[in-house]
PDB file of N, CA and C in Angstrom:
ATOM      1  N   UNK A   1       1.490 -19.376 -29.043  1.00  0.00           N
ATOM      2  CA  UNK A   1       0.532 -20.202 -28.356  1.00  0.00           C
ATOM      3  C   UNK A   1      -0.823 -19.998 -29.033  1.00  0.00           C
ATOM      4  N   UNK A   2      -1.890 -20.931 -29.092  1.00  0.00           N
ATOM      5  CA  UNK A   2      -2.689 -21.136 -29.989  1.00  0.00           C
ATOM      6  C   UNK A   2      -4.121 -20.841 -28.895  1.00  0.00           C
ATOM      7  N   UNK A   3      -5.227 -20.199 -29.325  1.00  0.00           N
ATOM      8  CA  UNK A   3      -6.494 -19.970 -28.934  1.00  0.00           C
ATOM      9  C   UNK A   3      -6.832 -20.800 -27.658  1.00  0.00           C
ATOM     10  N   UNK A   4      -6.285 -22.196 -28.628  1.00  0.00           N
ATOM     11  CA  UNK A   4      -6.846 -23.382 -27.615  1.00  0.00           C
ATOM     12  C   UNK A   4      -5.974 -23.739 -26.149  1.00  0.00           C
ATOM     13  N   UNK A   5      -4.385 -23.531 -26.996  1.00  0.00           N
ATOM     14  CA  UNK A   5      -3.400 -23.678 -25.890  1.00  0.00           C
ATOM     15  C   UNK A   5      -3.687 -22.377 -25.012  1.00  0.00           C
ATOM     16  N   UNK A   6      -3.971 -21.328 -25.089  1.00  0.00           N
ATOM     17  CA  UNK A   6      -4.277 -20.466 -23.955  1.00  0.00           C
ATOM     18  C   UNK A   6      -5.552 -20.779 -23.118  1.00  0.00           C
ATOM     19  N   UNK A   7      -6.575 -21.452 -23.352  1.00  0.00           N
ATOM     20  CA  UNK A   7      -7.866 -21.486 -22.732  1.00  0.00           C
ATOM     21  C   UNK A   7      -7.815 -22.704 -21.940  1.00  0.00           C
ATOM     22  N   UNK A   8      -6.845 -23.605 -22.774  1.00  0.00           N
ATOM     23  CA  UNK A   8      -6.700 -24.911 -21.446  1.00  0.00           C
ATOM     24  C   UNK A   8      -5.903 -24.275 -20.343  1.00  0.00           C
ATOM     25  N   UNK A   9      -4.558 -23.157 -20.492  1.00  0.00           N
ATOM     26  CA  UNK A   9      -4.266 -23.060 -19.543  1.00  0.00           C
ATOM     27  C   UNK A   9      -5.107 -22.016 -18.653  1.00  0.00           C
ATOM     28  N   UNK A  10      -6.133 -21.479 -18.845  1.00  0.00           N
ATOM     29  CA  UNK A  10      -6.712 -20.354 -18.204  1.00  0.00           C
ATOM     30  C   UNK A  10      -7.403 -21.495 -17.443  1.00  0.00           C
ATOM     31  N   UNK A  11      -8.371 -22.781 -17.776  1.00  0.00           N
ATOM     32  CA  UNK A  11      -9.100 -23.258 -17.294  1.00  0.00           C
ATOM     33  C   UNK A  11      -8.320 -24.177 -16.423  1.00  0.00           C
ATOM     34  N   UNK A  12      -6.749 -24.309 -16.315  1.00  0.00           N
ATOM     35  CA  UNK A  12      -6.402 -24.996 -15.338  1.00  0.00           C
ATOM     36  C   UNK A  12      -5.648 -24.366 -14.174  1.00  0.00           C
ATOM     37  N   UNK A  13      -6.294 -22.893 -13.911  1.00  0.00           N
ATOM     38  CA  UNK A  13      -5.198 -22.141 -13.355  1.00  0.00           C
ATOM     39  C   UNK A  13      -6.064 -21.371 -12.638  1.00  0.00           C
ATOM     40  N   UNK A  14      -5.675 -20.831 -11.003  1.00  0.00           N
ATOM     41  CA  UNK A  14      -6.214 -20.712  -9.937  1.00  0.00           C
ATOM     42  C   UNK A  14      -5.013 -19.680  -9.693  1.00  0.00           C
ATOM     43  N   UNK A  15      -6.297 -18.697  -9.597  1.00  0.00           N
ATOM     44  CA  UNK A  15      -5.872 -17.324  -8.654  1.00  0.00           C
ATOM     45  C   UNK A  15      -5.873 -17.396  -7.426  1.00  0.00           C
ATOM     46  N   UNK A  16      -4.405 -16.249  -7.090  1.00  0.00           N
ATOM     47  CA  UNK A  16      -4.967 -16.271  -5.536  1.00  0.00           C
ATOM     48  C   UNK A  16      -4.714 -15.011  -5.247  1.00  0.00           C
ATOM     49  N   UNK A  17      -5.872 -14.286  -4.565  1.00  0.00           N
ATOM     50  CA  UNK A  17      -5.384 -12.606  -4.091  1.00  0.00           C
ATOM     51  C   UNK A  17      -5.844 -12.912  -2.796  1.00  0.00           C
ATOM     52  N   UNK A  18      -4.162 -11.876  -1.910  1.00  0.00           N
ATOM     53  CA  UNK A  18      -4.101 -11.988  -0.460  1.00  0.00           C
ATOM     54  C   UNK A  18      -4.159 -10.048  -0.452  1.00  0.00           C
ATOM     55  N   UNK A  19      -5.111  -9.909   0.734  1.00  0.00           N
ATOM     56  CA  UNK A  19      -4.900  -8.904   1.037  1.00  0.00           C
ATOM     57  C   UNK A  19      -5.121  -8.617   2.587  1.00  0.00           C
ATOM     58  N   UNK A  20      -4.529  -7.301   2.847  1.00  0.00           N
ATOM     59  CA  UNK A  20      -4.099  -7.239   4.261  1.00  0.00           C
ATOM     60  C   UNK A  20      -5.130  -5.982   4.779  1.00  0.00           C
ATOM     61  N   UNK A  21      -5.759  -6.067   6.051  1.00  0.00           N
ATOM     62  CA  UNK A  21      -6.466  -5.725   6.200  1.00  0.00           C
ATOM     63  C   UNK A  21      -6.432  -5.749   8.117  1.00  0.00           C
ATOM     64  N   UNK A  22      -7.533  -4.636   9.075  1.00  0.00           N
ATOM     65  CA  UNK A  22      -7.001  -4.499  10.010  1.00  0.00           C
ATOM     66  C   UNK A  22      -8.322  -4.747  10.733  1.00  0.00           C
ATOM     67  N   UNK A  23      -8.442  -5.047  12.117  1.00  0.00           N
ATOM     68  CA  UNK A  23      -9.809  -5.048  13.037  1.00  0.00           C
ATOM     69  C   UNK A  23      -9.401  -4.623  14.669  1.00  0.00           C
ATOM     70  N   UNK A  24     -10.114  -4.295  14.984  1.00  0.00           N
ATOM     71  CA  UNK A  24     -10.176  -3.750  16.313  1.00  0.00           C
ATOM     72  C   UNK A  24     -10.412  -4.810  17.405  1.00  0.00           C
ATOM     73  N   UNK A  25      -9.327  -5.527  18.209  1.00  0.00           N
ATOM     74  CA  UNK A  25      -9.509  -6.759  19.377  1.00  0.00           C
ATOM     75  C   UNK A  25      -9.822  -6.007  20.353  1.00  0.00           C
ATOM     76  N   UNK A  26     -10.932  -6.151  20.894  1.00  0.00           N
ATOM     77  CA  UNK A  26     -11.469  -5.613  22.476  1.00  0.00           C
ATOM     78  C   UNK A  26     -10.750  -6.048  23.496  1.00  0.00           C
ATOM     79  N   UNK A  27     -10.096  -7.583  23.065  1.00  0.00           N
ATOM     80  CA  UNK A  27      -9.447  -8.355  24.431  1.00  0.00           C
ATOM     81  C   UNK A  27      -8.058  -7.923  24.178  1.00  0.00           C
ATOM     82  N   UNK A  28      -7.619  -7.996  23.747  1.00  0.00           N
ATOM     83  CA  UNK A  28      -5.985  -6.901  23.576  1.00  0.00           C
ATOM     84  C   UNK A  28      -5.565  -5.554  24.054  1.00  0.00           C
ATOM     85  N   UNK A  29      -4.996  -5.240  25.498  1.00  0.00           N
ATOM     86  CA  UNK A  29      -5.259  -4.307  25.782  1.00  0.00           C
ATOM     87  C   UNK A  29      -3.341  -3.963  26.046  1.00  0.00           C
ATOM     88  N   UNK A  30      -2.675  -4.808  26.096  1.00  0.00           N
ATOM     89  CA  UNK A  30      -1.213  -5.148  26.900  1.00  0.00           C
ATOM     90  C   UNK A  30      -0.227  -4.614  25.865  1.00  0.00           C
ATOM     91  N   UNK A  31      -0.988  -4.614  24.241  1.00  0.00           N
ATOM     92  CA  UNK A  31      -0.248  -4.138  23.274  1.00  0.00           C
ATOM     93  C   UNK A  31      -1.067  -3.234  22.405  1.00  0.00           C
ATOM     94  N   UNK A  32      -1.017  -3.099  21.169  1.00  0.00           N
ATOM     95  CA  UNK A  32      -2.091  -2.470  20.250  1.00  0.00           C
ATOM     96  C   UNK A  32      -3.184  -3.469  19.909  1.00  0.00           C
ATOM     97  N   UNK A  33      -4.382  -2.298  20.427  1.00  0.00           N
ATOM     98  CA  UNK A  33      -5.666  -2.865  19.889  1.00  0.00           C
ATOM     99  C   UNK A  33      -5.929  -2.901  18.625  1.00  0.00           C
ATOM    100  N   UNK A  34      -4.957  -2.710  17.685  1.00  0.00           N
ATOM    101  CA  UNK A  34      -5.864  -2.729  16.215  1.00  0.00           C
ATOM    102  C   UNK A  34      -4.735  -4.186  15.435  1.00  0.00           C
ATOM    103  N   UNK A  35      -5.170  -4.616  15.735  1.00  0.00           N
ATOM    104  CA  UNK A  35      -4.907  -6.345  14.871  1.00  0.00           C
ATOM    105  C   UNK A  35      -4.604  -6.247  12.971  1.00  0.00           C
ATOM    106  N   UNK A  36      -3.787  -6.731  12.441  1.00  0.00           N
ATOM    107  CA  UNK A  36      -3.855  -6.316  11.015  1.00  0.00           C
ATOM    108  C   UNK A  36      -3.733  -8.054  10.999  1.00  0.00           C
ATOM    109  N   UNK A  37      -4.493  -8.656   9.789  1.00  0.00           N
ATOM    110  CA  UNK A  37      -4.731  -9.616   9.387  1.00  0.00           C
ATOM    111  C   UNK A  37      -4.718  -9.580   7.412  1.00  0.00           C
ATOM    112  N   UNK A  38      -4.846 -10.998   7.174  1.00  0.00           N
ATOM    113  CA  UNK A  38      -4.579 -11.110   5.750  1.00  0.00           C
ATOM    114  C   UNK A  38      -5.686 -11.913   5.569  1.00  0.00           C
ATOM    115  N   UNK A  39      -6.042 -11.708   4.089  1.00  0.00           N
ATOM    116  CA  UNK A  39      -7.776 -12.503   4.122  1.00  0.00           C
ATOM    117  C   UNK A  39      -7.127 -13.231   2.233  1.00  0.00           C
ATOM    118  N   UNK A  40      -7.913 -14.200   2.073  1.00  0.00           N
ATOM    119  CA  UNK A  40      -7.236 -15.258   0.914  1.00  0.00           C
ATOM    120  C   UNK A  40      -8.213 -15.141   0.040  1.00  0.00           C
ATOM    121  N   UNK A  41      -8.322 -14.705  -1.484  1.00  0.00           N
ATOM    122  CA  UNK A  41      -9.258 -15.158  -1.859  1.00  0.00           C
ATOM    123  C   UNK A  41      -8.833 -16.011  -3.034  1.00  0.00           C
ATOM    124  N   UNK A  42      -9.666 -17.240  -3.651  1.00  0.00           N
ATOM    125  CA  UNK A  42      -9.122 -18.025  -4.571  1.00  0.00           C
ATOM    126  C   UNK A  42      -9.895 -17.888  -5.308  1.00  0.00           C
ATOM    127  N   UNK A  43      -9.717 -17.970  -7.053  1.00  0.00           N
ATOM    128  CA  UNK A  43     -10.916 -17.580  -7.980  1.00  0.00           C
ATOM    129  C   UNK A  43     -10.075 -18.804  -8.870  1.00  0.00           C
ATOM    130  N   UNK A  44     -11.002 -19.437  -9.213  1.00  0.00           N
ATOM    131  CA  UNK A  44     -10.679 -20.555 -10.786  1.00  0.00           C
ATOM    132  C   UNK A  44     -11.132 -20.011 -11.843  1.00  0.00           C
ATOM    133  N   UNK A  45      -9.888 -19.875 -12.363  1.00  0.00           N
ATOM    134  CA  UNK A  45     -10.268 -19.163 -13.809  1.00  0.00           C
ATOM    135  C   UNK A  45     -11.049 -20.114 -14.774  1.00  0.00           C
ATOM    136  N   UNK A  46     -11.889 -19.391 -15.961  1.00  0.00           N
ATOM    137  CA  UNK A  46     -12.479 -20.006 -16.614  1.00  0.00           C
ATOM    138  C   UNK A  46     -12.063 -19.167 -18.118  1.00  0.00           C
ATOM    139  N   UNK A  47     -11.908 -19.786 -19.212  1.00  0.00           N
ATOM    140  CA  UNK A  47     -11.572 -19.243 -20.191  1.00  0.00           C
ATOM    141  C   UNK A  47     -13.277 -18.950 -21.315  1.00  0.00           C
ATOM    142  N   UNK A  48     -14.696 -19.122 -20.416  1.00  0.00           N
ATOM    143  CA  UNK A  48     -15.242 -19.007 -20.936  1.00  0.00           C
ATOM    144  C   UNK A  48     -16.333 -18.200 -20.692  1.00  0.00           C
ATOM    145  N   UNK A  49     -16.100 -17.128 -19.281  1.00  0.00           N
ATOM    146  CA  UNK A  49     -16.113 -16.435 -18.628  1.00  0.00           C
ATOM    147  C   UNK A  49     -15.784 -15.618 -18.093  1.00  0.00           C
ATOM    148  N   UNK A  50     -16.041 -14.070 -18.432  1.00  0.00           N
ATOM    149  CA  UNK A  50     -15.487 -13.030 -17.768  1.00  0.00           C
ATOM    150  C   UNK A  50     -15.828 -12.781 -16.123  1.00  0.00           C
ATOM    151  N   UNK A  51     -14.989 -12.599 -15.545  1.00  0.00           N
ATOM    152  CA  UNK A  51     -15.304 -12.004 -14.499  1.00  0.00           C
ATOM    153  C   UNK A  51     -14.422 -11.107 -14.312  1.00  0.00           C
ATOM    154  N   UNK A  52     -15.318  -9.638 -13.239  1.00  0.00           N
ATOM    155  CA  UNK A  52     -14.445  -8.789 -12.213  1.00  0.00           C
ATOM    156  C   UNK A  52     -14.887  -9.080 -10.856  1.00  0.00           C
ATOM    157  N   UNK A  53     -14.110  -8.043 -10.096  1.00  0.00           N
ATOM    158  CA  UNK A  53     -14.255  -8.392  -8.569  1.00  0.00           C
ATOM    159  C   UNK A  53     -13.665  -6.737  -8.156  1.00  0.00           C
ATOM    160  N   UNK A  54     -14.171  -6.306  -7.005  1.00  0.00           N
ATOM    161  CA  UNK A  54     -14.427  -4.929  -6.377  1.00  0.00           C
ATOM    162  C   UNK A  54     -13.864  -4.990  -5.255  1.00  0.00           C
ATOM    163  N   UNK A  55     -12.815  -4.434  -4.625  1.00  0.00           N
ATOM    164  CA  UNK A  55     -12.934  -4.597  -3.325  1.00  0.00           C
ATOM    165  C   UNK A  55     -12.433  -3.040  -2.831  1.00  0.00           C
ATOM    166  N   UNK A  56     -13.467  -3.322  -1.826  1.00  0.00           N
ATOM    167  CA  UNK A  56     -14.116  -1.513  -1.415  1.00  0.00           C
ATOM    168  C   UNK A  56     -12.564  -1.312   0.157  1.00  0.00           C
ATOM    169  N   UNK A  57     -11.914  -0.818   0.249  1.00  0.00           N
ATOM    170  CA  UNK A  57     -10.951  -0.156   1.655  1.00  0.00           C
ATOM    171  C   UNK A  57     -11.973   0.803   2.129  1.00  0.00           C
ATOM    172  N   UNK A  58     -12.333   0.498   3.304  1.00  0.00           N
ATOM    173  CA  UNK A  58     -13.351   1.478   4.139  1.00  0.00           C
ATOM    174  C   UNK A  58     -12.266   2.122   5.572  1.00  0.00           C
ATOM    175  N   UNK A  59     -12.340   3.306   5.856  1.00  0.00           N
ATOM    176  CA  UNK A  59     -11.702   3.354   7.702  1.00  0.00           C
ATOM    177  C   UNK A  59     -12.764   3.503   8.334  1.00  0.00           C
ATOM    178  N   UNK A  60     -12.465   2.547   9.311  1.00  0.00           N
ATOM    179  CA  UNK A  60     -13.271   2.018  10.586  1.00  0.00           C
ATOM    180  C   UNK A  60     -12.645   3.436  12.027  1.00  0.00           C
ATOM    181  N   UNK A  61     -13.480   3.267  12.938  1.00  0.00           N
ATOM    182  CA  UNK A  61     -12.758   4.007  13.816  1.00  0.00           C
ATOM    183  C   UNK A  61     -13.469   3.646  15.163  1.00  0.00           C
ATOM    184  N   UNK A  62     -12.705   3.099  16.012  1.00  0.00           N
ATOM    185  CA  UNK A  62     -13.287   2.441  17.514  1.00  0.00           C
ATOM    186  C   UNK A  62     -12.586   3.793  18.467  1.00  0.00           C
ATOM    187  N   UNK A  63     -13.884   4.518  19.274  1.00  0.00           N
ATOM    188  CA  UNK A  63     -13.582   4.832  20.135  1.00  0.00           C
ATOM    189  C   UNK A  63     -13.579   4.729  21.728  1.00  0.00           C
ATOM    190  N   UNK A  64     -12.907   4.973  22.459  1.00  0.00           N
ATOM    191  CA  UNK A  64     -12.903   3.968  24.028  1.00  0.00           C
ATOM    192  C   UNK A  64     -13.762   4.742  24.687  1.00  0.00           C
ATOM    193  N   UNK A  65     -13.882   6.096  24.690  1.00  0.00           N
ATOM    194  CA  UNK A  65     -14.310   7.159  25.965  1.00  0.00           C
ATOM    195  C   UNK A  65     -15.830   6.176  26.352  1.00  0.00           C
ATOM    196  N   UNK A  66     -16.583   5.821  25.658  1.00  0.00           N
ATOM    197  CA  UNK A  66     -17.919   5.399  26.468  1.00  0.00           C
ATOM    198  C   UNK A  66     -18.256   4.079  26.654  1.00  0.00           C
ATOM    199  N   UNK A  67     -17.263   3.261  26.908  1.00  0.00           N
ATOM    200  CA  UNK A  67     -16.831   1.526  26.815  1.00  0.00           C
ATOM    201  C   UNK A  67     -16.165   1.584  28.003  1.00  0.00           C
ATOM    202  N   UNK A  68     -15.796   0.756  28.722  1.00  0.00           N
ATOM    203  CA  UNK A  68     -15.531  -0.327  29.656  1.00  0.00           C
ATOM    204  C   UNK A  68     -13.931  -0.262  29.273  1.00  0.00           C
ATOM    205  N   UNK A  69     -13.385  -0.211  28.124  1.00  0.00           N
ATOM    206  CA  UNK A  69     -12.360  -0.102  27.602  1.00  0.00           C
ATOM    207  C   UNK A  69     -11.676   0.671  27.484  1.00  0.00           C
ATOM    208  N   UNK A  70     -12.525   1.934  27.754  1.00  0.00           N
ATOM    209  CA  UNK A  70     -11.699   3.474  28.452  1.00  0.00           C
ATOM    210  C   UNK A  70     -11.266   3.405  29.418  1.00  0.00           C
ATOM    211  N   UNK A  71     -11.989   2.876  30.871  1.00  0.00           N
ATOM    212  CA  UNK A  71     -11.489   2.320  31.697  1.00  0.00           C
ATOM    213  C   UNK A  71      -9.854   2.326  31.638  1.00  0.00           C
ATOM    214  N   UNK A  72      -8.958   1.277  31.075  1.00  0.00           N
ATOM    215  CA  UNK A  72      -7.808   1.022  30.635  1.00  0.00           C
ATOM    216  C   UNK A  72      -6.924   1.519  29.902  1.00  0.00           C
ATOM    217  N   UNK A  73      -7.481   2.356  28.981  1.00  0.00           N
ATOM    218  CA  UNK A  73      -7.008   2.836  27.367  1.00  0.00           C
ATOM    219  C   UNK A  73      -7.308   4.219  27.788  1.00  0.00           C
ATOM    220  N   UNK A  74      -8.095   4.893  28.649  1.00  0.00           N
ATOM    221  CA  UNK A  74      -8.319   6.032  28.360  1.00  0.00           C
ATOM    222  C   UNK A  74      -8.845   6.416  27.358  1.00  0.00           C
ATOM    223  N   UNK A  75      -9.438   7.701  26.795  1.00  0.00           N
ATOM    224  CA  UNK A  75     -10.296   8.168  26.038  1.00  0.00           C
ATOM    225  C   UNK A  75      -9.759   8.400  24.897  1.00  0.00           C
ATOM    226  N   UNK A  76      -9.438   7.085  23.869  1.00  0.00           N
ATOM    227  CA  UNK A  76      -8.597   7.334  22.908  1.00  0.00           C
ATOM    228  C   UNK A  76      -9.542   6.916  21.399  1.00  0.00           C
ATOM    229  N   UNK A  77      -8.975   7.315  20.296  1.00  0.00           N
ATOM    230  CA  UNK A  77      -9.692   6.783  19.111  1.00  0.00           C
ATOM    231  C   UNK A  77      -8.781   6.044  18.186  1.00  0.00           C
ATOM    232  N   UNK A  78      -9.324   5.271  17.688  1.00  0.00           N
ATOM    233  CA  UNK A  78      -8.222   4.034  17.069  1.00  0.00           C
ATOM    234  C   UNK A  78      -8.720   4.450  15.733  1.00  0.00           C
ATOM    235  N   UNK A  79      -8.086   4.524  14.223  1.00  0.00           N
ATOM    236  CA  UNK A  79      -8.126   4.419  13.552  1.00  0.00           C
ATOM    237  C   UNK A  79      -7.858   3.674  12.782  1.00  0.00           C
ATOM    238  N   UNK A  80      -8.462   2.293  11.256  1.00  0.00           N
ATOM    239  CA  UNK A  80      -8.006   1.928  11.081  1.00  0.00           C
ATOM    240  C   UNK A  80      -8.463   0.996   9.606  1.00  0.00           C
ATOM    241  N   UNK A  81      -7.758   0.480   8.912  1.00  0.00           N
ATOM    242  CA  UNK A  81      -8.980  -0.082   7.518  1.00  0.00           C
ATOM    243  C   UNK A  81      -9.393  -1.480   7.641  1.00  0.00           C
ATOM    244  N   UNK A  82     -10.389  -1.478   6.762  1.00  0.00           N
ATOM    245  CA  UNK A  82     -10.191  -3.048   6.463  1.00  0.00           C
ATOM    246  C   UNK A  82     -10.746  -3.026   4.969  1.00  0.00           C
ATOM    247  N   UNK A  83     -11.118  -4.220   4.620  1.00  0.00           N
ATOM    248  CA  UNK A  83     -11.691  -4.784   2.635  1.00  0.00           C
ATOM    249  C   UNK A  83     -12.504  -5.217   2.690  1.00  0.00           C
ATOM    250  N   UNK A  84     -13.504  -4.851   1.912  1.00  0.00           N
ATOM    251  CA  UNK A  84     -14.932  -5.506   1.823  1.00  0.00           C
ATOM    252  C   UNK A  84     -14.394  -6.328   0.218  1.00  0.00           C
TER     253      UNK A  84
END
């Protein structure tokens, strides 16, 4: 494949990174409060342009004892990640 035949296909071609990631629902109390979700990101490649991309995993941590939500849950601590 030739310089050119690779750069048309870079410039006609679309990334996609899915990643999975978690949050804490306050209104969810009947099952687990920590929700895991998937977030989409789409990048169009360009063959005339570098790019990177960073994505930071942080743990979050919700605790109930001084919420309204202890109440229910009792004095518990949720642990859990998400992606910046």
């Amino acid at each position: 494949m030739s310089i050119n035949e690779t750069n048309e296909v870079l410039d006609n071609t679309m990334a996609i990174v899915q990643i999975m990631g978690s949050y804490f629902d306050m209104t969810e109390f009947k099952q687990m409060p920590v929700k895991n979700l998937i977030r989409t990101f789409f990048y169009n490649l360009d063959s005339r342009i570098a790019n990177g991309q960073n994505y930071y995993v942080k743990r979050q941590n919700a605790i109930t004892k001084d919420h309204w939500i202890g109440k229910f849950l009792g004095n518990q601590k949720f642990s859990y990640f998400d992606v910046d």
